[in-house]
Protein backbone atom coordinates (compact mmCIF):
# COMPACT_ATOMS: atom_id res chain seq x y z
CA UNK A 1 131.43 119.37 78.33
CA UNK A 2 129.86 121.11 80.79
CA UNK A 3 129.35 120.12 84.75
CA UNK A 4 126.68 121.60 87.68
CA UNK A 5 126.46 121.44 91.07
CA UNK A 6 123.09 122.28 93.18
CA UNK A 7 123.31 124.35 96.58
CA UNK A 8 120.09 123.46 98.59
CA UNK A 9 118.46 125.44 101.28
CA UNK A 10 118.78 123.05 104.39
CA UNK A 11 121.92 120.61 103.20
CA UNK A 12 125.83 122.49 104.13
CA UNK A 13 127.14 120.27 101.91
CA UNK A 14 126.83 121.78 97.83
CA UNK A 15 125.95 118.85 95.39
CA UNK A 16 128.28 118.11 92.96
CA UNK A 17 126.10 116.61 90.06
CA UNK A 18 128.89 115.86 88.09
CA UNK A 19 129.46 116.26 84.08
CA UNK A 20 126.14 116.74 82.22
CA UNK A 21 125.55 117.52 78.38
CA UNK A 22 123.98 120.73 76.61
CA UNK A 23 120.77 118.59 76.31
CA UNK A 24 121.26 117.50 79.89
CA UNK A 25 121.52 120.64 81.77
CA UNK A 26 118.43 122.13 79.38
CA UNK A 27 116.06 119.26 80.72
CA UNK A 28 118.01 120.09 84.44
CA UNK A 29 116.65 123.63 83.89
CA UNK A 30 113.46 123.51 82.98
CA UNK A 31 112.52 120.74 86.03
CA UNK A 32 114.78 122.87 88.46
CA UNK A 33 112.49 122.72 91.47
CA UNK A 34 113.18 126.63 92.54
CA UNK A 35 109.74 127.44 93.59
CA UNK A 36 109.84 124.16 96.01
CA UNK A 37 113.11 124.96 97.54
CA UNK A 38 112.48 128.22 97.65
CA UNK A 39 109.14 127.65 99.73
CA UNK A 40 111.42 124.84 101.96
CA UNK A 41 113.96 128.06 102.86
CA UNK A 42 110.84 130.27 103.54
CA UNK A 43 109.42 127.62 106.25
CA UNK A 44 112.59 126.26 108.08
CA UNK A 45 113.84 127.75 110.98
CA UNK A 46 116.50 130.64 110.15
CA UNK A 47 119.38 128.82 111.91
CA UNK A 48 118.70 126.11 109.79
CA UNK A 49 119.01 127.46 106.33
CA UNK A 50 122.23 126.79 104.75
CA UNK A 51 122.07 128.29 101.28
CA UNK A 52 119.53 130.40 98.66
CA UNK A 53 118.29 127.60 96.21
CA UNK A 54 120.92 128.17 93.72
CA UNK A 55 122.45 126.03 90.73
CA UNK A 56 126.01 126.73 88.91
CA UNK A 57 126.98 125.33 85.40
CA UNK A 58 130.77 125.32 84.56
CA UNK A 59 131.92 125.14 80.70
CA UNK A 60 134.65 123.21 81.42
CA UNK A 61 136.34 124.09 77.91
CA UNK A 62 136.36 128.20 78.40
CA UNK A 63 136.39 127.98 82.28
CA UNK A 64 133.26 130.48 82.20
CA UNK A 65 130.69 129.21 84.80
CA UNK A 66 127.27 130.73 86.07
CA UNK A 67 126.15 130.51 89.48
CA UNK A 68 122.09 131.23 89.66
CA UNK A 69 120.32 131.75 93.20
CA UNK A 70 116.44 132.83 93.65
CA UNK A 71 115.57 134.97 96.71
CA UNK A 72 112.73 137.00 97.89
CA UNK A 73 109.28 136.23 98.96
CA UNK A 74 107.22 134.34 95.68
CA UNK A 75 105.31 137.41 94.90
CA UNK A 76 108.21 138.80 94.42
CA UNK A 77 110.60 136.39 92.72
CA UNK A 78 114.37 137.73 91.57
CA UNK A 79 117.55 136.13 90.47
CA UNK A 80 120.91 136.78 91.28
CA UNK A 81 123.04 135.80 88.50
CA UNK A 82 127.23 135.75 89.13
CA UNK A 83 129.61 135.16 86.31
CA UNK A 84 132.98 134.11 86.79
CA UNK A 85 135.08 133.94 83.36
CA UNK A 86 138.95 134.12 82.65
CA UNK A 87 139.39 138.04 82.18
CA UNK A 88 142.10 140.81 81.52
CA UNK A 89 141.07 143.77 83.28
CA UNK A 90 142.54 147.39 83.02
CA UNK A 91 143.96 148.74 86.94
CA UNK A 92 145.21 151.85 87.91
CA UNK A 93 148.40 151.69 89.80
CA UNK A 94 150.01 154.66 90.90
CA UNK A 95 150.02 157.02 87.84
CA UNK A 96 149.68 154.27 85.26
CA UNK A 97 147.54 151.52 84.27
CA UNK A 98 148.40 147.76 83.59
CA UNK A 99 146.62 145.27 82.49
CA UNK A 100 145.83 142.09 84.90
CA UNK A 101 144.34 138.61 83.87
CA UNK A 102 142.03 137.24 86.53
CA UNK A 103 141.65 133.96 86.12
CA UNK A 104 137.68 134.17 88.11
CA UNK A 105 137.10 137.76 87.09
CA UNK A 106 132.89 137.59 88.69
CA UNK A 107 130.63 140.12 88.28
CA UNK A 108 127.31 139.87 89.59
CA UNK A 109 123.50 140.98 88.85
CA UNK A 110 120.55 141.49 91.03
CA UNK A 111 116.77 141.89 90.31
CA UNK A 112 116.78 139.22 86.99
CA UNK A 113 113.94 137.69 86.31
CA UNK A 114 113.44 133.88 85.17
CA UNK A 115 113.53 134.95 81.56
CA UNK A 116 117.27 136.61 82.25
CA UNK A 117 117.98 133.30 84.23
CA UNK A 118 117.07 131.48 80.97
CA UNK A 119 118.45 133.66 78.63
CA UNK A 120 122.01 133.58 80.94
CA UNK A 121 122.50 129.66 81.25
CA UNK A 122 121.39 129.17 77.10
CA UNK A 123 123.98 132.04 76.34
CA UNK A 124 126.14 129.83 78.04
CA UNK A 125 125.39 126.65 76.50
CA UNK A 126 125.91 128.01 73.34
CA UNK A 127 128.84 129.74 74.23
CA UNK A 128 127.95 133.54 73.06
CA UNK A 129 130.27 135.08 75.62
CA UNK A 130 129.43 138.57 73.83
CA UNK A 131 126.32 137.89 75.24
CA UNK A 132 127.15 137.24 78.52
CA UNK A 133 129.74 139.83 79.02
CA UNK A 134 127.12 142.32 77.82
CA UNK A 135 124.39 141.55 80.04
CA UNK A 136 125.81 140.20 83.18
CA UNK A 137 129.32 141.31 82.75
């Protein structure tokens, strides 16, 4: 089971959509008006603007979630793409290392385009952390 939540440029308040299916969130996706609210951020007033148009899925199951904004002017489209994930990471301390589990270990990438948007939120769909942690890890 999966849920997603919707931040919109000109409402403070993110928008919880609730729990969706795989099937769901694919037909979410592909209508995801990002070109609309991306042209609503462009012409509000700057003290107005609240968020980038951005949309998160969270597998509930694994606890991995992706968080999705577009920015920049349409010409010039990009994606940000953060993923958060349960993670054991390797610190130095002093003269050693240990090992740490972060339970929202996020890592983020700049400059994706709408196919690595895609490619991110079917990965996770499907599951294929490999994937994930290979691309946007």
């Amino acid at each position: 089971m999966f849920k997603y939540t919707i931040c919109e440029p000109l409402n403070p308040t993110i928008v919880d959509k609730g729990n969706i299916t795989k099937e769901g969130f694919r037909n979410v996706l592909q209508n995801f008006p990002w070109i609309d609210m991306l042209r609503e951020l462009e012409n509000a007033e700057e003290s107005k603007v609240c968020y980038s148009p951005s949309l998160e899925l969270v597998d509930m199951k694994s606890n991995h979630s992706l968080a999705i904004s577009i920015v920049g002017p349409e010409s010039e489209l990009e994606y940000y793409i953060f993923y958060k994930r349960p993670k054991t990471i390797t610190k130095r301390k002093w003269f050693k290392t240990v090992e740490v589990f972060e339970p929202e270990f996020l890592t983020d990438r700049t400059g994706q385009s709408q196919k690595d948007m895609e490619e991110a939120f079917h990965a996770l769909l499907e599951g294929n952390f490999e994937l994930l942690e290979s691309r946007w890890g």
